[in-house]
Structure formats: structure tokens, C-alpha cells
N, C-alpha and C. Protein backbone atom coordinates (compact mmCIF):
# COMPACT_ATOMS: atom_id res chain seq x y z
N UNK A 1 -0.17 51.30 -71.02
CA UNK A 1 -0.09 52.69 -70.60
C UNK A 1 -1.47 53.29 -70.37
N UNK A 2 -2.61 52.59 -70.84
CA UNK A 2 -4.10 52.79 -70.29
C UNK A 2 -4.48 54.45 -71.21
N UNK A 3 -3.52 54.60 -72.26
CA UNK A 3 -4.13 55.47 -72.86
C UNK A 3 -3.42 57.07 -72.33
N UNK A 4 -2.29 57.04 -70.62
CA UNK A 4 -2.11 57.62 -71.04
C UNK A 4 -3.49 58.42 -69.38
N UNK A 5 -4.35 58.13 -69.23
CA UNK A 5 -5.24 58.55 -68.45
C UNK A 5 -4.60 58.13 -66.94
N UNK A 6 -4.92 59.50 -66.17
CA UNK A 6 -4.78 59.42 -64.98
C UNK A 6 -5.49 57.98 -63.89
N UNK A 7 -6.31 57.72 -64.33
CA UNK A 7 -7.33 56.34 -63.51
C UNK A 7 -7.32 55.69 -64.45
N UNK A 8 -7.60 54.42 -63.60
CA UNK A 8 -7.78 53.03 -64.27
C UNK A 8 -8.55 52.60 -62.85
N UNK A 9 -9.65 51.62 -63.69
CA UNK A 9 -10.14 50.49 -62.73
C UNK A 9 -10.38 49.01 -63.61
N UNK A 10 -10.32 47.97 -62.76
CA UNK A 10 -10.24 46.56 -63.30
C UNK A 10 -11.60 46.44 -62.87
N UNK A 11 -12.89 45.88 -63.77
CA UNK A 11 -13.85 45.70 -63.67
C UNK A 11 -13.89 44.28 -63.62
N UNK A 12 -14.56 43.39 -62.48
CA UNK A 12 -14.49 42.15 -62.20
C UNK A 12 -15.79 41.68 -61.97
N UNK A 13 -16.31 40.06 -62.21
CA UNK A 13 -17.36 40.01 -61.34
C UNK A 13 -17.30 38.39 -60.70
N UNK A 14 -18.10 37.85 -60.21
CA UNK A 14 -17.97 36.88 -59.50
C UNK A 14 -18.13 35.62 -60.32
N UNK A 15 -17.01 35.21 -60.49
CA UNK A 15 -17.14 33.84 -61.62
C UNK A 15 -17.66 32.79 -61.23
N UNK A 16 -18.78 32.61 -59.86
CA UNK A 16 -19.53 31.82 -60.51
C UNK A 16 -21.10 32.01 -60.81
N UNK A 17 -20.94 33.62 -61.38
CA UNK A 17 -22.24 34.12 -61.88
C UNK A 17 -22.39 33.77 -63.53
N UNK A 18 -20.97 33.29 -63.74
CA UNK A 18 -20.80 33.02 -65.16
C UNK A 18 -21.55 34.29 -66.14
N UNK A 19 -22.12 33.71 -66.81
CA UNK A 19 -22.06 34.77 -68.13
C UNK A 19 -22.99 36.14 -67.68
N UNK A 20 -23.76 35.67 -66.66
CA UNK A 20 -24.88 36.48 -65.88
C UNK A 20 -24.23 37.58 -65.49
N UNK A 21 -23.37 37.45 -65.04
CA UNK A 21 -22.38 38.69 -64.15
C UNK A 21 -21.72 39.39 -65.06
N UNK A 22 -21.22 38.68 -66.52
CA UNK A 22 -20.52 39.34 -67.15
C UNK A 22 -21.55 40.51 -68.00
N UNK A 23 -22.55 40.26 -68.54
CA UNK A 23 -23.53 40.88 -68.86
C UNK A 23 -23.77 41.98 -67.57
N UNK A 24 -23.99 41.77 -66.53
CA UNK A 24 -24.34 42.97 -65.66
C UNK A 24 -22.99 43.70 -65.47
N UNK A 25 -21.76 43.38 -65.80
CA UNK A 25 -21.00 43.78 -66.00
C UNK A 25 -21.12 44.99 -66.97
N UNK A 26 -21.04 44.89 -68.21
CA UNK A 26 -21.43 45.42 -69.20
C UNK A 26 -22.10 46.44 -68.98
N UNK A 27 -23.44 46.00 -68.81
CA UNK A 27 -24.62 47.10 -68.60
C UNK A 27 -23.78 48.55 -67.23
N UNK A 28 -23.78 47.86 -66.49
CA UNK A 28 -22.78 48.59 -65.63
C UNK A 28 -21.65 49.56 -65.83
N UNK A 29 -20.78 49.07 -67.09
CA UNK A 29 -19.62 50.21 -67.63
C UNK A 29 -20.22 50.59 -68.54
N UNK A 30 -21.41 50.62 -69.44
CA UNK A 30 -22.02 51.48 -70.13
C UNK A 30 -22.24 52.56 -69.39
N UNK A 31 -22.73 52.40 -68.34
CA UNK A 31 -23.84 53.19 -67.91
C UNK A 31 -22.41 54.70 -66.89
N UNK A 32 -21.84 53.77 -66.72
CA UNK A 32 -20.51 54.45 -65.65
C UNK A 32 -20.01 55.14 -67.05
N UNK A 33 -19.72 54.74 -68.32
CA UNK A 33 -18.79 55.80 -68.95
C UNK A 33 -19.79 56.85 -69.58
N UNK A 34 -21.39 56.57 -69.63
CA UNK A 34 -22.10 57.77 -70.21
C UNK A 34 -22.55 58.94 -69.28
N UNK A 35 -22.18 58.20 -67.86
CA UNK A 35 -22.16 59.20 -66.44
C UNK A 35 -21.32 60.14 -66.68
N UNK A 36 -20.14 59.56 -66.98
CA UNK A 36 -18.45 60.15 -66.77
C UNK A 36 -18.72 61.16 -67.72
N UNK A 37 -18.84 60.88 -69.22
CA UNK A 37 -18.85 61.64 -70.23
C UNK A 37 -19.82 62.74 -70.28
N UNK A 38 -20.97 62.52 -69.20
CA UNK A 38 -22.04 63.62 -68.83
C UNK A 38 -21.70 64.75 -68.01
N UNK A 39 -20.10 64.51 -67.06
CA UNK A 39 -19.70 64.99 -66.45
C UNK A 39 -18.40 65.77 -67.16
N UNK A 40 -18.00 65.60 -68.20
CA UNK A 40 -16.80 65.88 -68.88
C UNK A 40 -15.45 64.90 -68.79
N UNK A 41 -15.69 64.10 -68.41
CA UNK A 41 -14.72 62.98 -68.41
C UNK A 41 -14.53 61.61 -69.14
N UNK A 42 -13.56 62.03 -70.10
CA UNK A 42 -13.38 61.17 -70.69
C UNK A 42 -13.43 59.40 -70.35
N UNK A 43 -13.51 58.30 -71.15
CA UNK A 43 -12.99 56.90 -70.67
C UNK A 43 -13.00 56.14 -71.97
N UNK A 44 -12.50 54.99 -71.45
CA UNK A 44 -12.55 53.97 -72.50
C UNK A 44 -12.22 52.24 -72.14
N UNK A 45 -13.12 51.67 -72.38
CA UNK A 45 -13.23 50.45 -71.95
C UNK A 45 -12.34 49.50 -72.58
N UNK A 46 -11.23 48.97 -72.30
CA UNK A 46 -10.68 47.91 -72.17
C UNK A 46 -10.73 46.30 -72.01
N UNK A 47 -11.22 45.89 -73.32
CA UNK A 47 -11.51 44.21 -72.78
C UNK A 47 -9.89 43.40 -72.82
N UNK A 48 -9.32 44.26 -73.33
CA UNK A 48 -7.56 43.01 -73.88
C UNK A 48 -7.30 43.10 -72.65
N UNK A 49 -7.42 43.91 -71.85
CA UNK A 49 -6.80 43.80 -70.14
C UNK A 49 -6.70 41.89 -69.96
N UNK A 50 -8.18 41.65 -69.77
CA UNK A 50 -8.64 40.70 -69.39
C UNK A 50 -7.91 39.47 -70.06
N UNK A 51 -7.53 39.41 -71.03
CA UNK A 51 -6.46 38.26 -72.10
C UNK A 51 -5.22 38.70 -71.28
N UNK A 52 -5.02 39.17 -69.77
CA UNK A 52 -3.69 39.10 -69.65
C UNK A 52 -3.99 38.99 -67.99
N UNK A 53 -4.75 38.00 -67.70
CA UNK A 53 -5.18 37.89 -65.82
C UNK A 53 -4.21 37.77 -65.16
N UNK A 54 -2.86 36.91 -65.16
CA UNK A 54 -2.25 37.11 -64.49
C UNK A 54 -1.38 38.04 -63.93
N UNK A 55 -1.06 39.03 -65.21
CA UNK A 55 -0.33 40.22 -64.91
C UNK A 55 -1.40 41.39 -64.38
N UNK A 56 -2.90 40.69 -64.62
CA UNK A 56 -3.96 41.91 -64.00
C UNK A 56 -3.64 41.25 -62.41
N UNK A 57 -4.62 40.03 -62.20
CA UNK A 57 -4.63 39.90 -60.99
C UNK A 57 -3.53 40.41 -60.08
N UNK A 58 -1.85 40.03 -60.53
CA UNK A 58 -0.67 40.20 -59.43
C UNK A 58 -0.71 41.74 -59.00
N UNK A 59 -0.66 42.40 -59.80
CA UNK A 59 -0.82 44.31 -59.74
C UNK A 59 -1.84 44.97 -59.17
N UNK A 60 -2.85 44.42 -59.01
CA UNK A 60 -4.18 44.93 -58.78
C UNK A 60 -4.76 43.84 -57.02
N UNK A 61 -3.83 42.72 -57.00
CA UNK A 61 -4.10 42.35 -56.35
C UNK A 61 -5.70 41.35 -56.17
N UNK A 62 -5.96 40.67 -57.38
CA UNK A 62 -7.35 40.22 -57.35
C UNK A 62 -7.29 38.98 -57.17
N UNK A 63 -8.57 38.13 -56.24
CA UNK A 63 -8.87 37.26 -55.97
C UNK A 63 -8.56 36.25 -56.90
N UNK A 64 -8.75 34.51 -56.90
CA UNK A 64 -8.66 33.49 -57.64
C UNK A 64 -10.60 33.55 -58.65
N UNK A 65 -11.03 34.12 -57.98
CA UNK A 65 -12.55 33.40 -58.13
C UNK A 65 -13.22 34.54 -58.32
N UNK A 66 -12.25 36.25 -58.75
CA UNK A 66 -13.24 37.12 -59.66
C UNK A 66 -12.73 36.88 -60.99
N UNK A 67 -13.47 36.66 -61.92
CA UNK A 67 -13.42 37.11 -63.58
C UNK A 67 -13.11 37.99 -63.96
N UNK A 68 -12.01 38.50 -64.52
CA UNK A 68 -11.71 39.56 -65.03
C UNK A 68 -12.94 40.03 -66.38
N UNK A 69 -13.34 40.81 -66.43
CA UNK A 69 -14.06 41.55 -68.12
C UNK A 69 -13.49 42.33 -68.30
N UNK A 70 -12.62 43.72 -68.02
CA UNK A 70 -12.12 44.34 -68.58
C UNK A 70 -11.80 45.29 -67.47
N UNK A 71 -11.08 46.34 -68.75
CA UNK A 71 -10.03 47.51 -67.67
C UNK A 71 -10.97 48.26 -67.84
N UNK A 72 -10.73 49.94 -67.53
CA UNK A 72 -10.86 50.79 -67.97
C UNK A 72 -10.19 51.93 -67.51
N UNK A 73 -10.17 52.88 -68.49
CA UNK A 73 -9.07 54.30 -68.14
C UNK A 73 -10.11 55.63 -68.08
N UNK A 74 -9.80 56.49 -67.58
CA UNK A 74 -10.78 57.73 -67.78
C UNK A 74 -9.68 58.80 -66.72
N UNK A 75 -10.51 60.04 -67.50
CA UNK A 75 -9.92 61.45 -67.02
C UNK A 75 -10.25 62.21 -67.93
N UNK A 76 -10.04 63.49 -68.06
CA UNK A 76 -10.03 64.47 -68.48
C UNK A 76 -9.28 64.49 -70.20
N UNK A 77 -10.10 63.91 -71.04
CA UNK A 77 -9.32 64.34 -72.27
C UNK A 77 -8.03 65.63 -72.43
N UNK A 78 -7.16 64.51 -73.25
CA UNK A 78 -5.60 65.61 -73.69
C UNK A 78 -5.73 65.24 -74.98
N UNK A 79 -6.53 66.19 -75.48
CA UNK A 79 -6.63 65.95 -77.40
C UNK A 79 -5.91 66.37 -78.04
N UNK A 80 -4.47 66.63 -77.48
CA UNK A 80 -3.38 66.96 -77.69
C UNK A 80 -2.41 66.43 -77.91
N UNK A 81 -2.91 65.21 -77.40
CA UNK A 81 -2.15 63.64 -77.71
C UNK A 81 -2.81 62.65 -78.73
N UNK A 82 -1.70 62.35 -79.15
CA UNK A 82 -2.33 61.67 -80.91
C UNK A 82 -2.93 60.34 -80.61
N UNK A 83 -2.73 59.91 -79.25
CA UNK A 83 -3.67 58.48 -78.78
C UNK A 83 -5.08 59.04 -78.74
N UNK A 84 -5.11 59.95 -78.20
CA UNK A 84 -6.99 60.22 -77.83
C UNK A 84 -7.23 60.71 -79.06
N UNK A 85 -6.72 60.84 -80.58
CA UNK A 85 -7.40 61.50 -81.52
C UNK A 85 -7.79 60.27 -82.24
N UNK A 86 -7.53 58.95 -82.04
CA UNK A 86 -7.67 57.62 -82.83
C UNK A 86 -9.11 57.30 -82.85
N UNK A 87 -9.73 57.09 -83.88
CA UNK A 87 -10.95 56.92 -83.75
C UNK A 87 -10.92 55.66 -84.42
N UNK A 88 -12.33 54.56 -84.72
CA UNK A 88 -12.28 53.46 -85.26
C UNK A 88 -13.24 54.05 -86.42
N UNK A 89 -13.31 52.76 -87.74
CA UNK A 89 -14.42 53.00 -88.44
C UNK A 89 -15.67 52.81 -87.74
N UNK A 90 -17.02 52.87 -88.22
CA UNK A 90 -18.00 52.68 -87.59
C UNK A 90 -18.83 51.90 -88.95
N UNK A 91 -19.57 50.66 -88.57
CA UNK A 91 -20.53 50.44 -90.31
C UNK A 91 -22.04 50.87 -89.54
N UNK A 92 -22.35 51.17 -90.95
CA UNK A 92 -23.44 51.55 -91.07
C UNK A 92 -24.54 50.98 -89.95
N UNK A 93 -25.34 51.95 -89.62
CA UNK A 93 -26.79 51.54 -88.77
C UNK A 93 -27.43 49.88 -89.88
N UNK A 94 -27.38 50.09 -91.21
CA UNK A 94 -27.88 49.54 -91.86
C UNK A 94 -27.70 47.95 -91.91
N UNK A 95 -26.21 48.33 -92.30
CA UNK A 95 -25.50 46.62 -92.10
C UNK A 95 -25.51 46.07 -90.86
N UNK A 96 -26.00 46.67 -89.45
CA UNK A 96 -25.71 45.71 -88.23
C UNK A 96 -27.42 45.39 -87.81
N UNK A 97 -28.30 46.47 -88.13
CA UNK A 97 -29.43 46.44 -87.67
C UNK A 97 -30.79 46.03 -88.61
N UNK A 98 -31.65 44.94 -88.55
CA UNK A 98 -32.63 44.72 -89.49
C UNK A 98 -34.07 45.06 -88.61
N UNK A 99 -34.46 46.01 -89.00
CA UNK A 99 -35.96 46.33 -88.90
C UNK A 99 -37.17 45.73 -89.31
N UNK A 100 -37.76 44.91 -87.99
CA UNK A 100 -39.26 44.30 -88.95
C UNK A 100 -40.37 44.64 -88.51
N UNK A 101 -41.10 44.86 -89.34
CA UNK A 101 -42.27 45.48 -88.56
C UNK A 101 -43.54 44.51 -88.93
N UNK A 102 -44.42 44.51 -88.43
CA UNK A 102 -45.84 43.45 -88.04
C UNK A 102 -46.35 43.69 -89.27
């Protein structure tokens, strides 16, 4: 149900850029959902899309030879709906990041 958001796009890249593409991938929907959110529009990135290519590709209509990486949904937050109020835990700056200095 994509959350429920008016848009969706299937973010793809050329599989035989292999992991190269998927990474510029990435960098790419970072950068598109901190646009969106600069603009007031909500999103949220979707990688489970991609664990389901065939039912992506047939619907969406995608090639044999793009890679799926993920969905994504965006629009206008309805924080009115108990899906957009779900938040995850987050750990600490501490436990993921080690600082060394010279």
C-alpha cells in the first residue's frame, strides 16, 4: 500500500554497473528525499520492494537488465494516520560510530 502515499517510484539502475550503480543509487535517494523534505514532502525509502522483482518488474513494466534497489513513496504527510506516526528505535551515535584521532 506504499504507506498509503499518493506517489511511488521504483528506483533502478543498470545491472551491469553492479554494486557501482547501486551505491550511486543510494547517494541519489538520499539526496531526492532531503530535497523533498526541504520542500515539505514527505517520503520513505523502500528496499523490501526489491525482494519482490517480479511482481515489481510486471506492474511497473521494467526491463530484464535493470536492478531493482528499491521503491519509494512520498507526498504530503497525513499524521493522522497511525502508519506515518511509526517511528523505529535509533542506537546511539556512540555504539555505531568510533572516533580516532592522530
Amino acid at each position: 500500500r506504499l504507506f498509503g502515499a499518493p506517489h511511488a517510484m521504483i528506483v533502478t539502475t543498470d545491472e551491469a554497473l553492479g554494486v557501482y550503480g547501486v551505491l550511486d543509487c543510494g547517494a541519489w535517494v538520499n539526496n531526492f528525499m532531503l530535497a523533498a523534505w526541504g520542500l515539505g514532502v514527505a517520503s520513505i525509502a523502500q528496499a523490501a520492494l526489491a525482494a519482490h522483482p517480479k511482481l515489481v518488474r510486471e506492474f511497473f513494466g521494467l526491463a530484464a537488465e535493470r536492478q531493482i534497489v528499491c521503491g519509494m513513496s512520498f507526498g504530503y504527510e497525513d499524521v493522522a494516520r497511525p502508519v506515518n506516526r511509526f517511528r523505529t528505535a535509533r542506537a546511539d551515535i556512540a555504539e555505531v560510530v568510533r572516533w580516532v584521532d592522530e
